[in-house]
N, C-alpha and C. Protein backbone atom coordinates (compact mmCIF):
# COMPACT_ATOMS: atom_id res chain seq x y z
N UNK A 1 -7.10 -27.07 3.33
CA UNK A 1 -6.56 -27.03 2.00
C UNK A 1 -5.48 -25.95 1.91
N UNK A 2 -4.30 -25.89 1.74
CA UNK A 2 -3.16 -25.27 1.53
C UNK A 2 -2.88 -24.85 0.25
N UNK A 3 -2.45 -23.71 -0.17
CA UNK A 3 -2.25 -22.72 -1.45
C UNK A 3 -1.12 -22.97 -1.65
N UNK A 4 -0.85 -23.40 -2.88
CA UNK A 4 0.26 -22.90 -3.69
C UNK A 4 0.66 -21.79 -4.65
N UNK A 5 1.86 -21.63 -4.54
CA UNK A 5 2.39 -20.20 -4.69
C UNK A 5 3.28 -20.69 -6.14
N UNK A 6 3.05 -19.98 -6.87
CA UNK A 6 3.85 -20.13 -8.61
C UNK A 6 3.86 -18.77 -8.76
N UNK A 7 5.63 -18.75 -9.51
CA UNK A 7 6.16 -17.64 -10.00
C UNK A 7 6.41 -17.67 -11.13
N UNK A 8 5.82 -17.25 -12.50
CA UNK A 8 6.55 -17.47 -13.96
C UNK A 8 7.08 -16.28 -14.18
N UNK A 9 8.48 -16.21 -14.96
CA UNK A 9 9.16 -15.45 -15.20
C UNK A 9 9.25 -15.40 -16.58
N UNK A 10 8.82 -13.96 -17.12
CA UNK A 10 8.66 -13.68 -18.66
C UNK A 10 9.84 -12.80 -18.86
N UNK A 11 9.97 -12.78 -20.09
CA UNK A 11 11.14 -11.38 -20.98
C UNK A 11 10.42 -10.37 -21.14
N UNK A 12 9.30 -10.78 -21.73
CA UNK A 12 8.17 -9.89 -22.82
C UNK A 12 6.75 -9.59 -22.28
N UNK A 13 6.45 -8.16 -21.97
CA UNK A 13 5.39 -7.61 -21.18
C UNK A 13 4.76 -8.33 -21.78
N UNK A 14 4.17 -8.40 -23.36
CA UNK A 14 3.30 -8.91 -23.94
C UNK A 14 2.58 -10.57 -23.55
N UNK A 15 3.91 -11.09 -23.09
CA UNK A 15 3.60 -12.35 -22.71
C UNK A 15 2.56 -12.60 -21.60
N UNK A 16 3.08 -11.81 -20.77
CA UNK A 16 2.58 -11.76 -19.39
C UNK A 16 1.13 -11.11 -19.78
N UNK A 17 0.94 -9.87 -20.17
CA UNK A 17 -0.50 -9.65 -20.13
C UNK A 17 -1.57 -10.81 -21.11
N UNK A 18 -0.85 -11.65 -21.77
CA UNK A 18 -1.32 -12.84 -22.30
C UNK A 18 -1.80 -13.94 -21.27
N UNK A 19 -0.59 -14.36 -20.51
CA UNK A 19 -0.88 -15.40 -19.27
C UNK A 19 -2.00 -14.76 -18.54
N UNK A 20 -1.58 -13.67 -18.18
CA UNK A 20 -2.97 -12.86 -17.10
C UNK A 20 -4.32 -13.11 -17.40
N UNK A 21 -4.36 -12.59 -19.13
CA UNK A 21 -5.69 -13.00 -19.49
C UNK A 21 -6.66 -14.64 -19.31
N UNK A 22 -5.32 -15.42 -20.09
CA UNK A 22 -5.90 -16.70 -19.69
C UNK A 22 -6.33 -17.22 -18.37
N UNK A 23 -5.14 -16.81 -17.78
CA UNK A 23 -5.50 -17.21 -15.91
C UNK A 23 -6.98 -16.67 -15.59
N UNK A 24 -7.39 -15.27 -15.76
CA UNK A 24 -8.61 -15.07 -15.51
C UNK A 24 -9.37 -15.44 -16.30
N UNK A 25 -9.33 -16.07 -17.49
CA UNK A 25 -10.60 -16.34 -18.31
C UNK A 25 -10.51 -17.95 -17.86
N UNK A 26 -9.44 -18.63 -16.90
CA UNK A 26 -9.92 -20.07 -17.13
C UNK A 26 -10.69 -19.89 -15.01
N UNK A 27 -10.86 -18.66 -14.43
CA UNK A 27 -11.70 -18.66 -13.40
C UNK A 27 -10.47 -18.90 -11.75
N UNK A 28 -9.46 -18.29 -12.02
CA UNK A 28 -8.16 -17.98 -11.41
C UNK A 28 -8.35 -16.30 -10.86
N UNK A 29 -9.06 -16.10 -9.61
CA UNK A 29 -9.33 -14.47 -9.00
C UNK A 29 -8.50 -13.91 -8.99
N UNK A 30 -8.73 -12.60 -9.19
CA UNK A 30 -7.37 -11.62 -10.13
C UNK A 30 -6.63 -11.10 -8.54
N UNK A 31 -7.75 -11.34 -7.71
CA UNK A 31 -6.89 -10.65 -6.52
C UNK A 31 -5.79 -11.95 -5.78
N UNK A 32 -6.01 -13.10 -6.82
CA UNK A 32 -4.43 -13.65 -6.15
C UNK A 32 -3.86 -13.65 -7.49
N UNK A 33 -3.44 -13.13 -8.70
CA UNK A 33 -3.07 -12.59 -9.46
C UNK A 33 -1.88 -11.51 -8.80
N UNK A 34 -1.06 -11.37 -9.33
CA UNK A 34 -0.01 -10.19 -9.24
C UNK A 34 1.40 -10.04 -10.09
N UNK A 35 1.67 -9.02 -9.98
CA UNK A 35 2.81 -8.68 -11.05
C UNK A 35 3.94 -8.04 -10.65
N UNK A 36 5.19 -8.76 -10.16
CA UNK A 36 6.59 -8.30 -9.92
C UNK A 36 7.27 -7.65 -11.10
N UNK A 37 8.25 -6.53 -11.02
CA UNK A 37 8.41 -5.87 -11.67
C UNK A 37 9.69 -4.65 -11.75
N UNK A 38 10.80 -5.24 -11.96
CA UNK A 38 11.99 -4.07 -11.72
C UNK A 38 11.72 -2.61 -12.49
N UNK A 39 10.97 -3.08 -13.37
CA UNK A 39 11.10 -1.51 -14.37
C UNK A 39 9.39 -0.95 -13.95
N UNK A 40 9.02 0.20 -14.39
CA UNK A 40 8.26 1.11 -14.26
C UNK A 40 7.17 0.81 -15.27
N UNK A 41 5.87 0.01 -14.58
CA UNK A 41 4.56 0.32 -15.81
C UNK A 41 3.51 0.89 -15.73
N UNK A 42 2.63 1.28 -15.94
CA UNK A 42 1.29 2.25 -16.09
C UNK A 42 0.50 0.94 -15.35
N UNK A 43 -0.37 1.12 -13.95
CA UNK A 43 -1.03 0.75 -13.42
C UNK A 43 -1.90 -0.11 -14.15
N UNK A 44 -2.14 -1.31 -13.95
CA UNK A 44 -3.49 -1.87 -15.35
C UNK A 44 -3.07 -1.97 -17.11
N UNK A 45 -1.80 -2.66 -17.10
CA UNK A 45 -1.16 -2.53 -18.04
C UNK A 45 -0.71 -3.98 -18.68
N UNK A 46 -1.31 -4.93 -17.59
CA UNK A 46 -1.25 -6.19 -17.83
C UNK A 46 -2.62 -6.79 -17.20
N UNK A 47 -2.99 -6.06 -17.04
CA UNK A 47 -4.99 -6.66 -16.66
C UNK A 47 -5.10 -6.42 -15.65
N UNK A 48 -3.91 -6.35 -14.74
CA UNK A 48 -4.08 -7.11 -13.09
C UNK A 48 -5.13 -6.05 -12.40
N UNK A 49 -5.42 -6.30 -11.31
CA UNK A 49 -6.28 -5.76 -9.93
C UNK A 49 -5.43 -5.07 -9.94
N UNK A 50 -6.32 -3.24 -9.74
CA UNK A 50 -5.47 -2.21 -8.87
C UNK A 50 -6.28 -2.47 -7.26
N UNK A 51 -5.30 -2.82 -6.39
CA UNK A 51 -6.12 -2.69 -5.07
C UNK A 51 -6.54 -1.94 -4.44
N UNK A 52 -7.65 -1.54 -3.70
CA UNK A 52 -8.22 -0.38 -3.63
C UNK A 52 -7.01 -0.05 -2.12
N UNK A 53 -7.21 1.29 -1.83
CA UNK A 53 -6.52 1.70 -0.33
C UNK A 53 -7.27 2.74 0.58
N UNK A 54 -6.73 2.89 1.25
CA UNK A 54 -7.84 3.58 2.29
C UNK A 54 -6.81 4.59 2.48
N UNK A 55 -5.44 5.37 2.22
CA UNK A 55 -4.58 6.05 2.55
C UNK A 55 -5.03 7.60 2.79
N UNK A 56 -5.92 7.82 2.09
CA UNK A 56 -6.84 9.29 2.07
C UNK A 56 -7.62 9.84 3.82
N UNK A 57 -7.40 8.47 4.33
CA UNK A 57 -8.32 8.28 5.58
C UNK A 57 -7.20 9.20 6.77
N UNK A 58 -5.69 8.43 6.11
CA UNK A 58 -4.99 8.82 7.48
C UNK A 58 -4.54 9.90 7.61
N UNK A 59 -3.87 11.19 6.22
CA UNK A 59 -3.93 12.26 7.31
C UNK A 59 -4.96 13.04 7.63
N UNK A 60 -6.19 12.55 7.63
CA UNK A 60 -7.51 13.48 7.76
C UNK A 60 -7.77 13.04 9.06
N UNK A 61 -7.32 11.64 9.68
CA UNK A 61 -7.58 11.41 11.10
C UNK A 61 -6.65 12.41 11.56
N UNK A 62 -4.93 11.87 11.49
CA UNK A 62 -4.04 12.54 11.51
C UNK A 62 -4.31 14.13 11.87
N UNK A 63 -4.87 14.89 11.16
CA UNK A 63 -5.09 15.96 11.03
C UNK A 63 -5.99 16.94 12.29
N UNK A 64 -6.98 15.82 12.12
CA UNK A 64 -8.00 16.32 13.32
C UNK A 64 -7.65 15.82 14.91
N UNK A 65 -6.67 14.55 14.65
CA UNK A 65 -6.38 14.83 16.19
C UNK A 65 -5.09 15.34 16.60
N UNK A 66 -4.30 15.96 15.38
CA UNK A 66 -3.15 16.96 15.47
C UNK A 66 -4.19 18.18 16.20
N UNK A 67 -5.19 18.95 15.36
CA UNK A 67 -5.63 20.00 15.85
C UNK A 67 -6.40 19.82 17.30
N UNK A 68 -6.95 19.19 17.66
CA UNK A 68 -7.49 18.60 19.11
C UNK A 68 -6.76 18.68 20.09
N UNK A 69 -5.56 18.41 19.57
CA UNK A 69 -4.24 18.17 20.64
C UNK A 69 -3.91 19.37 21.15
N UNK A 70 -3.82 20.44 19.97
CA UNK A 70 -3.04 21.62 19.88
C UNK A 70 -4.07 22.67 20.60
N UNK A 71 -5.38 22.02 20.39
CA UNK A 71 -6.64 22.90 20.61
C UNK A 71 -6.75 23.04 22.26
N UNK A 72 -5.96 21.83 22.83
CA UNK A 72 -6.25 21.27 24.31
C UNK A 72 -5.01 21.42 25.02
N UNK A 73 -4.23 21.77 24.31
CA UNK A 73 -2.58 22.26 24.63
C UNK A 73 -2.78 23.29 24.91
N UNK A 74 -3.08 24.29 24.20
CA UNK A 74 -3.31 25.81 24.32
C UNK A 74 -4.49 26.24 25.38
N UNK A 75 -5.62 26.11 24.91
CA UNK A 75 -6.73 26.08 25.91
C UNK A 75 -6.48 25.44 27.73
N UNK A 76 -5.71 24.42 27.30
CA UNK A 76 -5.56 24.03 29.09
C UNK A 76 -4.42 24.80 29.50
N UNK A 77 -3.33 24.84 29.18
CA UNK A 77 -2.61 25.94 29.29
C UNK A 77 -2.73 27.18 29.92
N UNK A 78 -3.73 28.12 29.46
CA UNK A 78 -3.71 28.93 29.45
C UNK A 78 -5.27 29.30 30.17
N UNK A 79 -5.71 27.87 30.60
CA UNK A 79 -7.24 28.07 32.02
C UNK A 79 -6.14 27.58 33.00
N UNK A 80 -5.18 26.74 33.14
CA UNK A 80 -4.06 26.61 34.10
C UNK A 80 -3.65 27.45 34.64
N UNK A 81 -3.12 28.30 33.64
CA UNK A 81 -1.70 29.65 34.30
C UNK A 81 -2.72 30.00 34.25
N UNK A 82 -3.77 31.24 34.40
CA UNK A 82 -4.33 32.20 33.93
C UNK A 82 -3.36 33.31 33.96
N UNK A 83 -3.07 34.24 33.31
CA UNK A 83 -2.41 35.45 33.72
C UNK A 83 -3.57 36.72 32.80
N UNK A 84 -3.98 37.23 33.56
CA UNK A 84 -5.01 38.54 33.57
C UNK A 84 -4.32 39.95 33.20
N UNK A 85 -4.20 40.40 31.68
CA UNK A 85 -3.57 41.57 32.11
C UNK A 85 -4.37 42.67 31.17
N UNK A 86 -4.77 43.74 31.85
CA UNK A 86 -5.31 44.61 31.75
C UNK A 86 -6.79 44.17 30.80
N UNK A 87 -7.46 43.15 31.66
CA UNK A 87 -9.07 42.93 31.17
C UNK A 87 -8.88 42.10 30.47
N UNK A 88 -8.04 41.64 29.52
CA UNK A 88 -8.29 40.83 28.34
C UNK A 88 -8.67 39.53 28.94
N UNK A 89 -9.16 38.47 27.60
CA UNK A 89 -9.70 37.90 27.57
C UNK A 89 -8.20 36.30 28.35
N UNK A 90 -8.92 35.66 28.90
CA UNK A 90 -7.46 34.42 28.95
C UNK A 90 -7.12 33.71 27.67
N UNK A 91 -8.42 32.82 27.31
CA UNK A 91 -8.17 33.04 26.11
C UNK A 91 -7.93 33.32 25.00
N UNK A 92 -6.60 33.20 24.24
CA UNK A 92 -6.77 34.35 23.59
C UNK A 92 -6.48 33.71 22.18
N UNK A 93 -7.40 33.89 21.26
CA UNK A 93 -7.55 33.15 19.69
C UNK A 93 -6.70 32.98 18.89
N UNK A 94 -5.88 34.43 18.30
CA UNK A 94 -4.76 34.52 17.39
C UNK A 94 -3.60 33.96 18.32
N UNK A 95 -3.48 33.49 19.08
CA UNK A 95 -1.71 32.67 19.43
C UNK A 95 -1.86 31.07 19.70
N UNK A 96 -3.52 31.32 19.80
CA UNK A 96 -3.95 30.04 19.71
C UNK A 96 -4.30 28.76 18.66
N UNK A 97 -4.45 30.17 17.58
CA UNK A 97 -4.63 29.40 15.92
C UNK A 97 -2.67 29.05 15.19
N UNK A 98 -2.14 29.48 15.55
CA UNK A 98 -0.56 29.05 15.01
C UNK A 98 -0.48 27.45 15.56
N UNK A 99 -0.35 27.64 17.18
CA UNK A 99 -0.17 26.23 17.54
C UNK A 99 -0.95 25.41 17.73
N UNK A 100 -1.98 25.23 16.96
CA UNK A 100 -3.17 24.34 16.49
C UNK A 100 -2.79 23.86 14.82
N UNK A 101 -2.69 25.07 14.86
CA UNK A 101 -2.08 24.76 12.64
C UNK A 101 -0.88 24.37 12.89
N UNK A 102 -0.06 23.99 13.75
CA UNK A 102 1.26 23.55 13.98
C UNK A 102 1.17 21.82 13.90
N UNK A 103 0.29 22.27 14.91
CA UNK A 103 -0.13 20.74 15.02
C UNK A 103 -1.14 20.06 14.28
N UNK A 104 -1.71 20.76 13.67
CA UNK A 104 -2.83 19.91 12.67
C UNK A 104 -1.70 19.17 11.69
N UNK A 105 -1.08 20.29 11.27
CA UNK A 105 0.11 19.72 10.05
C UNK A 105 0.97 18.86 10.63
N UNK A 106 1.27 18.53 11.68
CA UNK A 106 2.55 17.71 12.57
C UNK A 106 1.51 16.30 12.67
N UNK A 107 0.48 16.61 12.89
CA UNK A 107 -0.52 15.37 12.94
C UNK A 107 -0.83 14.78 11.51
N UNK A 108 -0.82 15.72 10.75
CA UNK A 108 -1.31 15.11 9.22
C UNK A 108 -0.01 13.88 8.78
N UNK A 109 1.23 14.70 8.89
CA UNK A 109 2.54 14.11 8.33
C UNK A 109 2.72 13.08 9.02
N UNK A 110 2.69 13.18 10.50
CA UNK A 110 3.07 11.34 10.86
C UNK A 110 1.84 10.55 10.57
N UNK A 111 0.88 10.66 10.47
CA UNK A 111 -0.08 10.37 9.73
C UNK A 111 -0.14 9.46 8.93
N UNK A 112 0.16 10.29 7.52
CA UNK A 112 0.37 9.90 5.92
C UNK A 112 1.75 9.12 6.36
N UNK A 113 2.52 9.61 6.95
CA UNK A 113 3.92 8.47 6.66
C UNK A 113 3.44 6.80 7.71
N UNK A 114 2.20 7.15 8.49
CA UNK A 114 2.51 5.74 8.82
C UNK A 114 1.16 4.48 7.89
N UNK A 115 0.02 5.70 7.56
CA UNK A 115 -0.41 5.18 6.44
C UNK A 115 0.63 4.50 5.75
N UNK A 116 1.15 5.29 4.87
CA UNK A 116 2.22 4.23 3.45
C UNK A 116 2.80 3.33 4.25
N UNK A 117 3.24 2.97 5.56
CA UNK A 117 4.05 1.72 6.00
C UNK A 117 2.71 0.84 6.26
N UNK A 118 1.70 1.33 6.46
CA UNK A 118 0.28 0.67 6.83
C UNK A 118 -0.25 0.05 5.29
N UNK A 119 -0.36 0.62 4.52
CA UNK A 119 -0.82 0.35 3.26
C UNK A 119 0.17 -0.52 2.28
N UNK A 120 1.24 0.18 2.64
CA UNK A 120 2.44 -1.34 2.10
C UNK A 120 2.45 -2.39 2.31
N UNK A 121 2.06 -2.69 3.83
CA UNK A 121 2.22 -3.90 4.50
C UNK A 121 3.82 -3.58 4.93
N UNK A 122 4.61 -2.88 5.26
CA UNK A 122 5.72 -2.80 5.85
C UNK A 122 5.67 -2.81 6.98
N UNK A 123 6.62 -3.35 7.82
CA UNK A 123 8.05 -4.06 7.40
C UNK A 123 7.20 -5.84 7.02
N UNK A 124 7.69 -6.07 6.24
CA UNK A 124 7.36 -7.60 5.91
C UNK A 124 8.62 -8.98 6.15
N UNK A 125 8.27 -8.80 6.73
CA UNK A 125 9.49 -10.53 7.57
C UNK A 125 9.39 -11.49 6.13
N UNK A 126 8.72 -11.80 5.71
CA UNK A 126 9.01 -12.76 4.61
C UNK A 126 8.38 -12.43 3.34
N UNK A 127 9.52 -12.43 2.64
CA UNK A 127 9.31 -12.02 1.55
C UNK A 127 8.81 -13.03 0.12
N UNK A 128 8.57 -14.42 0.75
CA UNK A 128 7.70 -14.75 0.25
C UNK A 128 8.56 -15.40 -1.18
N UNK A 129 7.69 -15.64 -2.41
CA UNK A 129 8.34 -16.49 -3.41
C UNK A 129 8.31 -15.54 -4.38
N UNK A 130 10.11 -15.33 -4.63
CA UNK A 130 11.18 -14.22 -5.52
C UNK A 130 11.88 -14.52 -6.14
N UNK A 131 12.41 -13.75 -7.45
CA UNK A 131 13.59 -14.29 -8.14
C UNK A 131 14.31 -13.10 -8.45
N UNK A 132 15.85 -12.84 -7.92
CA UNK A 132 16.89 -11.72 -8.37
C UNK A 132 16.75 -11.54 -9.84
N UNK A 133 16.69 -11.94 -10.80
CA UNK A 133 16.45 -11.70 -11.92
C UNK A 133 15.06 -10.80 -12.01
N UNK A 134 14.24 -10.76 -11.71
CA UNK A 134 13.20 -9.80 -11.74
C UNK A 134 13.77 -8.05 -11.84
N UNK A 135 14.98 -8.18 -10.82
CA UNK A 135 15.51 -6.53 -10.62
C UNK A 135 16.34 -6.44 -11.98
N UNK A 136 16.88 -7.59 -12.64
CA UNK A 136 17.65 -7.74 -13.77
C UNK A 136 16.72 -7.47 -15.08
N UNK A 137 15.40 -7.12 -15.35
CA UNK A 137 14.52 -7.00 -15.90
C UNK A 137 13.53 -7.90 -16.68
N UNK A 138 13.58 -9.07 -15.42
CA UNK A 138 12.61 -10.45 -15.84
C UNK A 138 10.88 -9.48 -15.82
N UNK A 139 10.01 -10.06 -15.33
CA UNK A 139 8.68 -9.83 -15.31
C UNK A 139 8.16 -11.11 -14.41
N UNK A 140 7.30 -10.89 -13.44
CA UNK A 140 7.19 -12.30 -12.72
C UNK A 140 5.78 -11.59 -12.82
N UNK A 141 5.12 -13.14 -12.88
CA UNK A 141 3.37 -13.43 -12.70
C UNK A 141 3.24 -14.21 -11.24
N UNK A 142 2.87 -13.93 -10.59
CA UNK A 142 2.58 -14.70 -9.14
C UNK A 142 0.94 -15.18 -9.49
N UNK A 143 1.16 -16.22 -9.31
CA UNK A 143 0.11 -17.02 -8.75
C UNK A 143 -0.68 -17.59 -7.78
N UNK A 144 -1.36 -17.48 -6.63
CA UNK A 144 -1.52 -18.21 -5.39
C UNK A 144 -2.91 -18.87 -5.47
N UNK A 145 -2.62 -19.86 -5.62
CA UNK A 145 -3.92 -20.86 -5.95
C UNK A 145 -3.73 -22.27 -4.94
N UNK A 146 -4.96 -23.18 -5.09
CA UNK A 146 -5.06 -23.83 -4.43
C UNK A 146 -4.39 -25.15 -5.40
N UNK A 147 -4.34 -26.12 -4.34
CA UNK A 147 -2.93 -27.13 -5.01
C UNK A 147 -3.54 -27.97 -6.46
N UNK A 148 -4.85 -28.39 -6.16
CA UNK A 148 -5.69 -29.11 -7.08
C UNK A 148 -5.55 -28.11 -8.07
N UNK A 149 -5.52 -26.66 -8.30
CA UNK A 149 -5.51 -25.64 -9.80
C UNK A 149 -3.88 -25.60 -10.34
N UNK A 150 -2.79 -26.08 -9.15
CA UNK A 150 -1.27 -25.65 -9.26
C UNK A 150 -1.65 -26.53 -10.91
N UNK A 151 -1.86 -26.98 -11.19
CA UNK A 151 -1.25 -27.98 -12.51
C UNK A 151 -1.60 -27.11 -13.68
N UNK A 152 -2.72 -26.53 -13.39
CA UNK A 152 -3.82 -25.87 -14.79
C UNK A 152 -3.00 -24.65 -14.77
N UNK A 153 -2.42 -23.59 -13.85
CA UNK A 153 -2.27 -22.34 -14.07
C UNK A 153 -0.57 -22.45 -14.30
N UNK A 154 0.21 -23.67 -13.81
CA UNK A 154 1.65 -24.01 -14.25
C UNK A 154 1.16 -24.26 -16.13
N UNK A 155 0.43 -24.70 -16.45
CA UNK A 155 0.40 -25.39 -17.40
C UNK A 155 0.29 -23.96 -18.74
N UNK A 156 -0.90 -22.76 -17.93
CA UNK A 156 -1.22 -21.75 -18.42
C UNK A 156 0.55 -21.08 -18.78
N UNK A 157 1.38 -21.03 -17.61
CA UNK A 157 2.60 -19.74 -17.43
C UNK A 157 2.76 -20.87 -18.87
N UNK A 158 2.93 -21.84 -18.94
CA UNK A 158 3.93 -22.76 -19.51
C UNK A 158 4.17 -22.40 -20.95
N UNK A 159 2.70 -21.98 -20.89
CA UNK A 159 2.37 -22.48 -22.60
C UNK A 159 2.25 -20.71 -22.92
N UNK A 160 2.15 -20.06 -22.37
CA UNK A 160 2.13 -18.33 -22.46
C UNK A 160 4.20 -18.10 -22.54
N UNK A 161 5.22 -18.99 -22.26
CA UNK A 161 6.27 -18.54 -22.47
C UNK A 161 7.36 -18.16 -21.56
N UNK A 162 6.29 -18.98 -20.50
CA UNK A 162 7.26 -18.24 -18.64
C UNK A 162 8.82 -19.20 -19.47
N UNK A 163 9.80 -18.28 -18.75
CA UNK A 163 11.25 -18.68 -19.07
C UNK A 163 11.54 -19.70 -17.70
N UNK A 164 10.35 -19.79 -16.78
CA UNK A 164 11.20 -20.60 -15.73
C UNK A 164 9.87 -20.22 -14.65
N UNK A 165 9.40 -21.40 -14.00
CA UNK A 165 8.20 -21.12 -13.33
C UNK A 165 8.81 -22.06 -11.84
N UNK A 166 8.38 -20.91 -11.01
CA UNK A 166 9.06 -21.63 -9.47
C UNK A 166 8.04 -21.66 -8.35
N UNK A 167 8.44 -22.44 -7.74
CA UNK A 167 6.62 -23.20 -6.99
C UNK A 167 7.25 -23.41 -5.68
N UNK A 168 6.45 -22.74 -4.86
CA UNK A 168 6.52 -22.77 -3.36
C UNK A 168 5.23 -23.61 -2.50
């Protein structure tokens, strides 16, 4: 069974958090629900699913195997060379804690930046079913439903005010 993809294009936020409602009250899952959007709105502002993310995860991996690295950089290093001078210890803690915190933080940052390309879904090859007018300040409702519902949830944008509903 193959999904169809519907785009209605509104003027009026109001409209859209109208269609949204109906779509989910006629049993249309909010997580194929979504909301295109040139201008700036408050998360949950038209009903939709906030999707959950896991982004909190990566620079804390990030982090700990930045310091591991740095921990095993320094430490092998310096059981490698040994250089012995006057008793001290080889290892030695304070020159060892900079380039560990060097690297914890060097590990956190590529981290978090490849999280957000991870959590975006970037780079995305197809961009799927769009309309330039959206950046012009349309409002698009995406739909992805199965073909037997395409009629009921076209019928929903229809009658909620979509200015133009496009079906992939």
């Amino acid at each position: 069974m193959a999904n169809t993809q519907l785009l209605g294009l509104f003027e009026e936020p109001q409209k859209v958090a109208d269609a949204m409602g109906e779509l989910k009250s006629a049993g249309f899952p909010v997580e194929d629900l979504d909301i295109y959007s040139g201008s700036p709105f408050p998360e949950g502002a038209f009903g939709e699913h906030e999707a959950e993310h896991r982004l909190f995860m990566f620079p804390l991996v990030g982090a700990l195997i930045g310091f591991a690295i740095g921990l095993l950089w320094t430490a092998g290093t310096q059981i490698s060379y040994p250089l012995i001078t006057g008793g001290k210890p080889i290892l030695s803690i304070p020159p060892m804690t900079i380039i560990m915190y060097e690297n914890t933080m060097l590990g956190a940052i590529l981290f978090t930046v490849l999280g957000v390309l991870f959590e975006s879904r970037l780079p995305k090859r197809d961009l799927g079913l769009y309309d330039e007018r959206i950046t012009e300040g349309f409002i698009g409702l995406y739909v992805d439903c199965p073909e037997e519902r395409a009629s009921a949830a076209e019928s929903v944008l229809a009658s909620n005010g979509a200015e133009e509903i496009k079906k992939a």
